[in-house]
PDB file of N, CA and C in Angstrom:
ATOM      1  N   UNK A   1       0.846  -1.171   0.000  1.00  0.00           N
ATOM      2  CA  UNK A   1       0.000   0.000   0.000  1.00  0.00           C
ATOM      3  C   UNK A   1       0.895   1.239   0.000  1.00  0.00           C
ATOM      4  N   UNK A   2       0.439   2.330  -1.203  1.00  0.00           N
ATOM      5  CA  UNK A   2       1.843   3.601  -1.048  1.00  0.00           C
ATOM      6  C   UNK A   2       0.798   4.463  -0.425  1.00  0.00           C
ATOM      7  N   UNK A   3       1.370   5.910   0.432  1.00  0.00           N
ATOM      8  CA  UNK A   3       0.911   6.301   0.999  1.00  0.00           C
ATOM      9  C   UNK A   3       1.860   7.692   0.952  1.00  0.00           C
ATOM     10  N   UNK A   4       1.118   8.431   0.988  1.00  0.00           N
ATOM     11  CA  UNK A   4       1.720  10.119   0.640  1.00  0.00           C
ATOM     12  C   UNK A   4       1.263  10.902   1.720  1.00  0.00           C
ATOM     13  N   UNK A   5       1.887  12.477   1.956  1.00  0.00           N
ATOM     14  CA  UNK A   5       0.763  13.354   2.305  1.00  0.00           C
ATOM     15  C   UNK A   5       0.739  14.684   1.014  1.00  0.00           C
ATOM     16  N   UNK A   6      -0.298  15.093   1.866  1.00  0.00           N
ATOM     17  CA  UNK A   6      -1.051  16.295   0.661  1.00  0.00           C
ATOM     18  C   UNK A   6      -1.580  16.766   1.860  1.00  0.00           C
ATOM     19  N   UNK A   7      -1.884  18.291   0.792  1.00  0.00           N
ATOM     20  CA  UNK A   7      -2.829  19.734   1.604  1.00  0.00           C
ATOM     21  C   UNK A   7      -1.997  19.955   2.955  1.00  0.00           C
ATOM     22  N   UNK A   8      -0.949  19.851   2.578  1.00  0.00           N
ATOM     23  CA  UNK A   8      -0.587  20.459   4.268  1.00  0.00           C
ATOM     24  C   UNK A   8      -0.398  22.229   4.092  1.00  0.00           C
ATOM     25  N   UNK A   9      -0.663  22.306   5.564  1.00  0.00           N
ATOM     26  CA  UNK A   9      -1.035  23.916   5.486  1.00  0.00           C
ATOM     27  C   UNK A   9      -1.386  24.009   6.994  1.00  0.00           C
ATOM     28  N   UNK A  10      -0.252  25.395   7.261  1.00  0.00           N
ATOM     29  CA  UNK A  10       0.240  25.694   8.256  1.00  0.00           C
ATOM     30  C   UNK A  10      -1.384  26.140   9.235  1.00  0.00           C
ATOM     31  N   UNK A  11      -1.102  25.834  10.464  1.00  0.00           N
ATOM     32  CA  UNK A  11      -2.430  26.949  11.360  1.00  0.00           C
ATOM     33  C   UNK A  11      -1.371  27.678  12.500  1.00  0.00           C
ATOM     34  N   UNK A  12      -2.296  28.232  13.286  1.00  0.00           N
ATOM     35  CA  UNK A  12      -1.827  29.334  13.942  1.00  0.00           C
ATOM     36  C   UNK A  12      -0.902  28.525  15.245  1.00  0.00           C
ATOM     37  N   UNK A  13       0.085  29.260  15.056  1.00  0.00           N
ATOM     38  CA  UNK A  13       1.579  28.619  15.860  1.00  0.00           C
ATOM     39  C   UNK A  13       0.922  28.742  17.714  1.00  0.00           C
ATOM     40  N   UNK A  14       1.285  27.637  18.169  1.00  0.00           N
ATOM     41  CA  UNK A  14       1.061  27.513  19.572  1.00  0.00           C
ATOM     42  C   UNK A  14       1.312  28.861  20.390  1.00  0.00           C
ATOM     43  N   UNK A  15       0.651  29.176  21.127  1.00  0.00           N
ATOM     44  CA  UNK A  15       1.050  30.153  22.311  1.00  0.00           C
ATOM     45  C   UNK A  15       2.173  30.086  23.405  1.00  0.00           C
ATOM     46  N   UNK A  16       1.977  28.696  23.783  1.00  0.00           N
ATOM     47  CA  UNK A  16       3.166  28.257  25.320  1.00  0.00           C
ATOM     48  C   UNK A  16       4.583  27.582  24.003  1.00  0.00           C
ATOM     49  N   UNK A  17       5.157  27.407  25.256  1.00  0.00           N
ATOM     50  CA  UNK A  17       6.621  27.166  24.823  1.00  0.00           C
ATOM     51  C   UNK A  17       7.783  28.402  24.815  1.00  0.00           C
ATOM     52  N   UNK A  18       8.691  28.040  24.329  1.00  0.00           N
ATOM     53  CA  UNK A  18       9.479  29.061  23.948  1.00  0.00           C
ATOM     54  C   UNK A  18       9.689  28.879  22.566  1.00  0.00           C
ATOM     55  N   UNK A  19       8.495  28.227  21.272  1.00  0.00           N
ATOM     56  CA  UNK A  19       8.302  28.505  20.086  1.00  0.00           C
ATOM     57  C   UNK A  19       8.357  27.281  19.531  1.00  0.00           C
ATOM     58  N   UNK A  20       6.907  27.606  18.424  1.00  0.00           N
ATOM     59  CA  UNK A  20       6.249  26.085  18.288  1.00  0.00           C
ATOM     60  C   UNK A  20       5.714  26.282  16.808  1.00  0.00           C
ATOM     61  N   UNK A  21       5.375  25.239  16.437  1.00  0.00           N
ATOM     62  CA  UNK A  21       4.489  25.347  14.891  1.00  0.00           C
ATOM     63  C   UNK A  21       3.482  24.394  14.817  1.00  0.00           C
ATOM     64  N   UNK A  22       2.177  24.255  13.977  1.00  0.00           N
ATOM     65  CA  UNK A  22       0.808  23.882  13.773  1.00  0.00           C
ATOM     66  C   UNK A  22       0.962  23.759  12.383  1.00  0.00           C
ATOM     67  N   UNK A  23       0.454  22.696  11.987  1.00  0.00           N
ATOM     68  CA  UNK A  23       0.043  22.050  10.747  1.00  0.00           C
ATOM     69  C   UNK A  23      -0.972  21.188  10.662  1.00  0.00           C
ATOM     70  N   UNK A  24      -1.694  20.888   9.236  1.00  0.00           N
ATOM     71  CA  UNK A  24      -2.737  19.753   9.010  1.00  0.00           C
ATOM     72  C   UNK A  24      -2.436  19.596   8.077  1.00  0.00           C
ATOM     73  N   UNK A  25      -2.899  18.170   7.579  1.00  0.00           N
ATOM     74  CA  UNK A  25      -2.283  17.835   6.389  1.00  0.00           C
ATOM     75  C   UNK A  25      -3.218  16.479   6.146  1.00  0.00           C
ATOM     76  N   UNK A  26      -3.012  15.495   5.088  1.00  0.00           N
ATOM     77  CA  UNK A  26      -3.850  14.213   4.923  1.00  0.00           C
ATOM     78  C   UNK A  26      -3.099  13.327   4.117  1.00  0.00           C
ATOM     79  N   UNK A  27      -3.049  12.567   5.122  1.00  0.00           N
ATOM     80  CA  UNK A  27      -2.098  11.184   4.939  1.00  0.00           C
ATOM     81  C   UNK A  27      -2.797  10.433   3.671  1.00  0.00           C
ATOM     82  N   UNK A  28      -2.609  10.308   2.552  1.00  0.00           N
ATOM     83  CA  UNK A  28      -3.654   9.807   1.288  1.00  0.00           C
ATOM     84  C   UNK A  28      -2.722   8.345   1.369  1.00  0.00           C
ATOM     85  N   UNK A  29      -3.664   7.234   1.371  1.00  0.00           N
ATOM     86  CA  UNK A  29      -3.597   5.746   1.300  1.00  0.00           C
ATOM     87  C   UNK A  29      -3.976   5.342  -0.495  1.00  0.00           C
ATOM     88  N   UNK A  30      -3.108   4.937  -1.188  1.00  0.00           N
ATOM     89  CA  UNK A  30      -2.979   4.125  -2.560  1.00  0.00           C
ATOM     90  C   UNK A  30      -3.893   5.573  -3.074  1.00  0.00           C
ATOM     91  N   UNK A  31      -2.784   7.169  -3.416  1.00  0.00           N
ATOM     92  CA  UNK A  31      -2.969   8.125  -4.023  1.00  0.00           C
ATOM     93  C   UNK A  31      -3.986   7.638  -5.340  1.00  0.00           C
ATOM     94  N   UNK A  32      -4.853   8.920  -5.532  1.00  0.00           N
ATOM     95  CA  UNK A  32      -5.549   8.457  -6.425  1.00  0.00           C
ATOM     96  C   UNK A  32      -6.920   9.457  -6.195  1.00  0.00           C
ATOM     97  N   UNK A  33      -7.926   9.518  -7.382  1.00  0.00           N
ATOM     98  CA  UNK A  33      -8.648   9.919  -6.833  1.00  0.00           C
ATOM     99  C   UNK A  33      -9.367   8.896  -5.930  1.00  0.00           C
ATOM    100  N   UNK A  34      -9.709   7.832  -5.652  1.00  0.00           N
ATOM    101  CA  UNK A  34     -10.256   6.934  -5.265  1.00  0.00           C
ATOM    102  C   UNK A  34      -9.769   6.577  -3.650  1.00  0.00           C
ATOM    103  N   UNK A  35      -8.475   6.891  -3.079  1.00  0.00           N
ATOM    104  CA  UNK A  35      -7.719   7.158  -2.321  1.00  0.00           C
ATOM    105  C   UNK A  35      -8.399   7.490  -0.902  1.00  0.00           C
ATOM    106  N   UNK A  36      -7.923   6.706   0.168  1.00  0.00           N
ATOM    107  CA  UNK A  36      -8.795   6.998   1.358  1.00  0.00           C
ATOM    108  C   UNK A  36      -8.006   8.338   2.097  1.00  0.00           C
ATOM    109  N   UNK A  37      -8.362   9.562   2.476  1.00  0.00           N
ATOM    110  CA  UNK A  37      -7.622  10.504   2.808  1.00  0.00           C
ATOM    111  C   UNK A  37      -7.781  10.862   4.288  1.00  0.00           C
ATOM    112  N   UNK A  38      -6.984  10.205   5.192  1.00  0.00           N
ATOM    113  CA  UNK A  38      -7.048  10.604   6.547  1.00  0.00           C
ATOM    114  C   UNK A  38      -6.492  12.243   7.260  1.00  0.00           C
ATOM    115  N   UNK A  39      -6.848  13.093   8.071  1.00  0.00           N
ATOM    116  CA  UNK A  39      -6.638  13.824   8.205  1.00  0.00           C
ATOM    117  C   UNK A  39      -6.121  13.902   9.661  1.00  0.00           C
ATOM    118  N   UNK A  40      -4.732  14.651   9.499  1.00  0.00           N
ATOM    119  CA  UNK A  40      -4.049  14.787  10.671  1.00  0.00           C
ATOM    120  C   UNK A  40      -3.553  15.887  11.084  1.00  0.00           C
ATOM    121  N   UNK A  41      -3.671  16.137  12.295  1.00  0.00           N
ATOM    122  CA  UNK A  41      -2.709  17.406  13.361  1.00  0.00           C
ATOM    123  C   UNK A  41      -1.602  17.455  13.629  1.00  0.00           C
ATOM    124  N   UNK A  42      -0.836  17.996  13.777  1.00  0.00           N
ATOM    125  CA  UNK A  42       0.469  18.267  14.682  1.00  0.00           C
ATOM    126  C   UNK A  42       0.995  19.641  14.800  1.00  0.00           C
ATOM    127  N   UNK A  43       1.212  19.343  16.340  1.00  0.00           N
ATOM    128  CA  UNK A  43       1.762  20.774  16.969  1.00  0.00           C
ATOM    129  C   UNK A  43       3.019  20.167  17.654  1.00  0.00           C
ATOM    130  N   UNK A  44       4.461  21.006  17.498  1.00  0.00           N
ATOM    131  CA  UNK A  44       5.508  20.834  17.923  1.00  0.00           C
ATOM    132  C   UNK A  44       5.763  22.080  18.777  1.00  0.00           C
ATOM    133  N   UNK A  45       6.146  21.944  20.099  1.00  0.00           N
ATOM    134  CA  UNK A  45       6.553  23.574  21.183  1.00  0.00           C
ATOM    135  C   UNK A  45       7.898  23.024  21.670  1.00  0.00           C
ATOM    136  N   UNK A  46       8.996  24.155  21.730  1.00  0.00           N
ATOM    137  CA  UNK A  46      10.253  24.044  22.279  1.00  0.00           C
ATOM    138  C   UNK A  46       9.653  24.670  23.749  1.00  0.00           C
ATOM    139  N   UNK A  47      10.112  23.840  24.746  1.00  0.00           N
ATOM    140  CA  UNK A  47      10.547  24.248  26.173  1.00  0.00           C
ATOM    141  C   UNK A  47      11.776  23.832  26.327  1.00  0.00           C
ATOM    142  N   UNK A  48      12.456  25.295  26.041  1.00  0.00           N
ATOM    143  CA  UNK A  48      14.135  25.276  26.479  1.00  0.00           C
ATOM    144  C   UNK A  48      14.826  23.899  25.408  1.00  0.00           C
ATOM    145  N   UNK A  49      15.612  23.431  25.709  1.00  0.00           N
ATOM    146  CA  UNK A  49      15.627  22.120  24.828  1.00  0.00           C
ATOM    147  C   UNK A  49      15.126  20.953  24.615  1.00  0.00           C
ATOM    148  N   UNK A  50      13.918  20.674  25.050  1.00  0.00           N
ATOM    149  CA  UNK A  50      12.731  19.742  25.260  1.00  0.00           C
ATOM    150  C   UNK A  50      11.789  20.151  23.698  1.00  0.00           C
ATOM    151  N   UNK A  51      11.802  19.386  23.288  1.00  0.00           N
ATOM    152  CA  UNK A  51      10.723  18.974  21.971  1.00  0.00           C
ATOM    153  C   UNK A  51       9.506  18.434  22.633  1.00  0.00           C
ATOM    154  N   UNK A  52       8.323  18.805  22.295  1.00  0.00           N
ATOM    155  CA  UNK A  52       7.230  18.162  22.930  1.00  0.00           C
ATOM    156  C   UNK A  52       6.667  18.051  21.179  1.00  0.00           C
ATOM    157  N   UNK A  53       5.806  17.121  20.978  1.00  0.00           N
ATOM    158  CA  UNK A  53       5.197  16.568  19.985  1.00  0.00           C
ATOM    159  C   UNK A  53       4.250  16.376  20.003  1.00  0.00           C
ATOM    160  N   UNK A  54       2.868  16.782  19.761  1.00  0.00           N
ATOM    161  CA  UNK A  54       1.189  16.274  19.730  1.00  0.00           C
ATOM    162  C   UNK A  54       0.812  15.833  18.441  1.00  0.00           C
ATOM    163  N   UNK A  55       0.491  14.720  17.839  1.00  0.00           N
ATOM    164  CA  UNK A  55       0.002  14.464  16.902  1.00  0.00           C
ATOM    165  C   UNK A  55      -1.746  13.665  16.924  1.00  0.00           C
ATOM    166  N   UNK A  56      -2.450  13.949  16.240  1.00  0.00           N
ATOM    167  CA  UNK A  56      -3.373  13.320  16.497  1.00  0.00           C
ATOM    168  C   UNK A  56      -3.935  13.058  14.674  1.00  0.00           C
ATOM    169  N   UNK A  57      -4.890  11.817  14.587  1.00  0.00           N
ATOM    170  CA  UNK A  57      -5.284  11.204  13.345  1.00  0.00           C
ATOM    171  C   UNK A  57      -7.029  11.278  13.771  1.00  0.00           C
ATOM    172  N   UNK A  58      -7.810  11.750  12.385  1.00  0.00           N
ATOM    173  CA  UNK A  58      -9.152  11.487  12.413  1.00  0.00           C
ATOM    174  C   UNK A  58      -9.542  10.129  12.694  1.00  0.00           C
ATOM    175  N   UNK A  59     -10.228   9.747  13.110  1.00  0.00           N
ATOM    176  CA  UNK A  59     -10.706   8.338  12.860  1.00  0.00           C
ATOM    177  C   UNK A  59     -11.915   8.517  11.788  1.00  0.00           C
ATOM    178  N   UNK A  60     -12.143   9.331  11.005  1.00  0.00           N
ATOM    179  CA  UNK A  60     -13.531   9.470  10.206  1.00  0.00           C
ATOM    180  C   UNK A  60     -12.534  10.395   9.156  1.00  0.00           C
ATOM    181  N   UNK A  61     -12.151   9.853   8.010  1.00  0.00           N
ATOM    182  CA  UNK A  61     -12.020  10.521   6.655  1.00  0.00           C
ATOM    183  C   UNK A  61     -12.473  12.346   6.394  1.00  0.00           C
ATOM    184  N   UNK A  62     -14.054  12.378   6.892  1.00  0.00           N
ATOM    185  CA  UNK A  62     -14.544  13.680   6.442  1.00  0.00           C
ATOM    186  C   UNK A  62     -14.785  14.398   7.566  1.00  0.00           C
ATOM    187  N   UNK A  63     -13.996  14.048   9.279  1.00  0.00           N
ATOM    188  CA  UNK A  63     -13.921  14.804  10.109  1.00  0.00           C
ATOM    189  C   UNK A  63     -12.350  15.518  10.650  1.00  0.00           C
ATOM    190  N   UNK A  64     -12.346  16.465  11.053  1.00  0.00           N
ATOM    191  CA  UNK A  64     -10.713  17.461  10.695  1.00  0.00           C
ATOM    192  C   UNK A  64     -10.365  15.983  12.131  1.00  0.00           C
ATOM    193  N   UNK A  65      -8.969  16.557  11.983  1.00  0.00           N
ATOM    194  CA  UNK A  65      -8.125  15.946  13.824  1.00  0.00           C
ATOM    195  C   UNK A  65      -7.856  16.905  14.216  1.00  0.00           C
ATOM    196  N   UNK A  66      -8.198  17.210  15.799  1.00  0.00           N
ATOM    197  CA  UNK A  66      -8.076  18.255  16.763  1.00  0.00           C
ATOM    198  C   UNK A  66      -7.554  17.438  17.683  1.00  0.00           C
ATOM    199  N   UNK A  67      -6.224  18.581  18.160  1.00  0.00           N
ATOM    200  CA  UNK A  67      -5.521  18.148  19.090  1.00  0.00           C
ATOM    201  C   UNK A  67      -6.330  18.915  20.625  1.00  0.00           C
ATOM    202  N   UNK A  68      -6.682  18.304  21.488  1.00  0.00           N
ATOM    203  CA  UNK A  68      -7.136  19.261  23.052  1.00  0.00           C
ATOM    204  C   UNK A  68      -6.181  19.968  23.692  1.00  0.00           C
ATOM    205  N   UNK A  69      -6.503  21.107  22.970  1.00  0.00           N
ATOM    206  CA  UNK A  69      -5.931  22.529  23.778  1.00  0.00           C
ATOM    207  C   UNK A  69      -5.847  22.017  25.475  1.00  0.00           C
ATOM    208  N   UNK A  70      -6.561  21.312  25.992  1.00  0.00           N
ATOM    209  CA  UNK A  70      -6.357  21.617  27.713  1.00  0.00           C
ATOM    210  C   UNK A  70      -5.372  20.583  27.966  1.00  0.00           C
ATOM    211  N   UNK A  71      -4.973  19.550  26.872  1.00  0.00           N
ATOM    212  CA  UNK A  71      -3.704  18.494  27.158  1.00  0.00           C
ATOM    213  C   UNK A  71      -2.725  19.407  26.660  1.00  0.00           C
ATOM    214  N   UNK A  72      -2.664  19.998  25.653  1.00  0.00           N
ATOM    215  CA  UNK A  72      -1.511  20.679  25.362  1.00  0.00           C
ATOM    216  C   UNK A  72      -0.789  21.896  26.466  1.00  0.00           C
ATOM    217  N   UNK A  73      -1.733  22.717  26.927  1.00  0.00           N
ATOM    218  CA  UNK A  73      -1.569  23.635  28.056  1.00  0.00           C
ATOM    219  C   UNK A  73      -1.118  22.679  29.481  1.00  0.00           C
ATOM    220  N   UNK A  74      -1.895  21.643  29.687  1.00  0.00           N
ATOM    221  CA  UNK A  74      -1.624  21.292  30.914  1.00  0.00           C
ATOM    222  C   UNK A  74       0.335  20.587  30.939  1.00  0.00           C
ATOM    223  N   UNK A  75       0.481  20.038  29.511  1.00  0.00           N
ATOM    224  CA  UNK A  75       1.376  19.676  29.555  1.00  0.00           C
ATOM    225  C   UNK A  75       2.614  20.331  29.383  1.00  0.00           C
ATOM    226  N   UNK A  76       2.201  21.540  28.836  1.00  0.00           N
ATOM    227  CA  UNK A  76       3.095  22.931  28.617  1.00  0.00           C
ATOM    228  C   UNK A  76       3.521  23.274  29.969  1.00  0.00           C
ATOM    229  N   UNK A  77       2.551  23.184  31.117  1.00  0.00           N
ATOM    230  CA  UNK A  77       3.061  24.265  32.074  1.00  0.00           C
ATOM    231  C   UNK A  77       3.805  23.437  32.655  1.00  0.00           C
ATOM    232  N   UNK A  78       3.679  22.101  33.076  1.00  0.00           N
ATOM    233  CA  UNK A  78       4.911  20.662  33.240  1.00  0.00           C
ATOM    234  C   UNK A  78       6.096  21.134  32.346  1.00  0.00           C
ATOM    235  N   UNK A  79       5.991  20.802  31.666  1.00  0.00           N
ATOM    236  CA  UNK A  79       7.642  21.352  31.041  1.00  0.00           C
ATOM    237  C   UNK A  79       8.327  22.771  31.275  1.00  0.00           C
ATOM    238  N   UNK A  80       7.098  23.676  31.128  1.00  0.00           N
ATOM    239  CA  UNK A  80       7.725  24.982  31.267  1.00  0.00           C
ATOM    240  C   UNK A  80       8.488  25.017  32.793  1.00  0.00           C
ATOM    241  N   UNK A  81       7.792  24.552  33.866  1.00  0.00           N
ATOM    242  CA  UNK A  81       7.900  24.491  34.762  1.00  0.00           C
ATOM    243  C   UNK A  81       9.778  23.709  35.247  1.00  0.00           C
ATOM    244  N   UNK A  82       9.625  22.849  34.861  1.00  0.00           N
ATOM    245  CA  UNK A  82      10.780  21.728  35.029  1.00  0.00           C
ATOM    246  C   UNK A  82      11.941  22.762  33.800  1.00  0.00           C
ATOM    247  N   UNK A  83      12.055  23.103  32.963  1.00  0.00           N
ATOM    248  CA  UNK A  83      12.628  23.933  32.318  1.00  0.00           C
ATOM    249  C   UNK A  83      13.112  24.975  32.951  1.00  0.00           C
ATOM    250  N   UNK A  84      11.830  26.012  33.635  1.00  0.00           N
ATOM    251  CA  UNK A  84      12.891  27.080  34.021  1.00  0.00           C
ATOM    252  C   UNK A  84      13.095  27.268  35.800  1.00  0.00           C
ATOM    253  N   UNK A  85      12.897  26.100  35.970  1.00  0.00           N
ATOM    254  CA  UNK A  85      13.190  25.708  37.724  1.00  0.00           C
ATOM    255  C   UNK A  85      14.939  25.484  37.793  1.00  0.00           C
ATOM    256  N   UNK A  86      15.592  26.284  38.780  1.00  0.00           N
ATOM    257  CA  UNK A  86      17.006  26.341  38.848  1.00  0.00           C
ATOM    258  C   UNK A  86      17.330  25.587  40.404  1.00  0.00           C
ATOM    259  N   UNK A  87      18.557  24.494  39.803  1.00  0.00           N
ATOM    260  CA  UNK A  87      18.261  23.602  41.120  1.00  0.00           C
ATOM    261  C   UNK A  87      18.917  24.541  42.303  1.00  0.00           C
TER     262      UNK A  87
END
């Protein structure tokens, strides 16, 4: 099975971190028009030298993937936290 992406296109860059980026895009399964096109999220935030990674996949073809803002924040302030804590 070949498998591509397409339509990726940037959204609005995360708030927390010390600098992050937002994308969607759709993972297309045996390209084609006929082609099953899954749709996916990802948000990447730097805390200090810590990479944090959220990715999330539709489970429904013709519904977007949303990542939950209140996992992303809650997990932001954990890192931010452990980041700029001086022992």
């Amino acid at each position: 099975m070949k498998a591509t992406y397409e339509d990726v296109e940037a959204t609005n860059d995360p708030p927390q971190g010390d600098g992050g980026v937002a994308f969607r895009l759709k993972l297309t399964m045996e390209p084609g028009e006929d082609g099953l096109k899954v749709p996916i999220s990802v948000i990447a935030i730097r805390h200090g030298s810590t990479l944090a990674i959220y990715k999330t996949v539709s489970d429904s073809p013709g519904t977007s993937a949303s990542i939950p803002s209140d996992l992303v924040d809650a997990q932001s302030k954990v890192l931010d936290a452990a980041v700029h804590t001086t022992p």
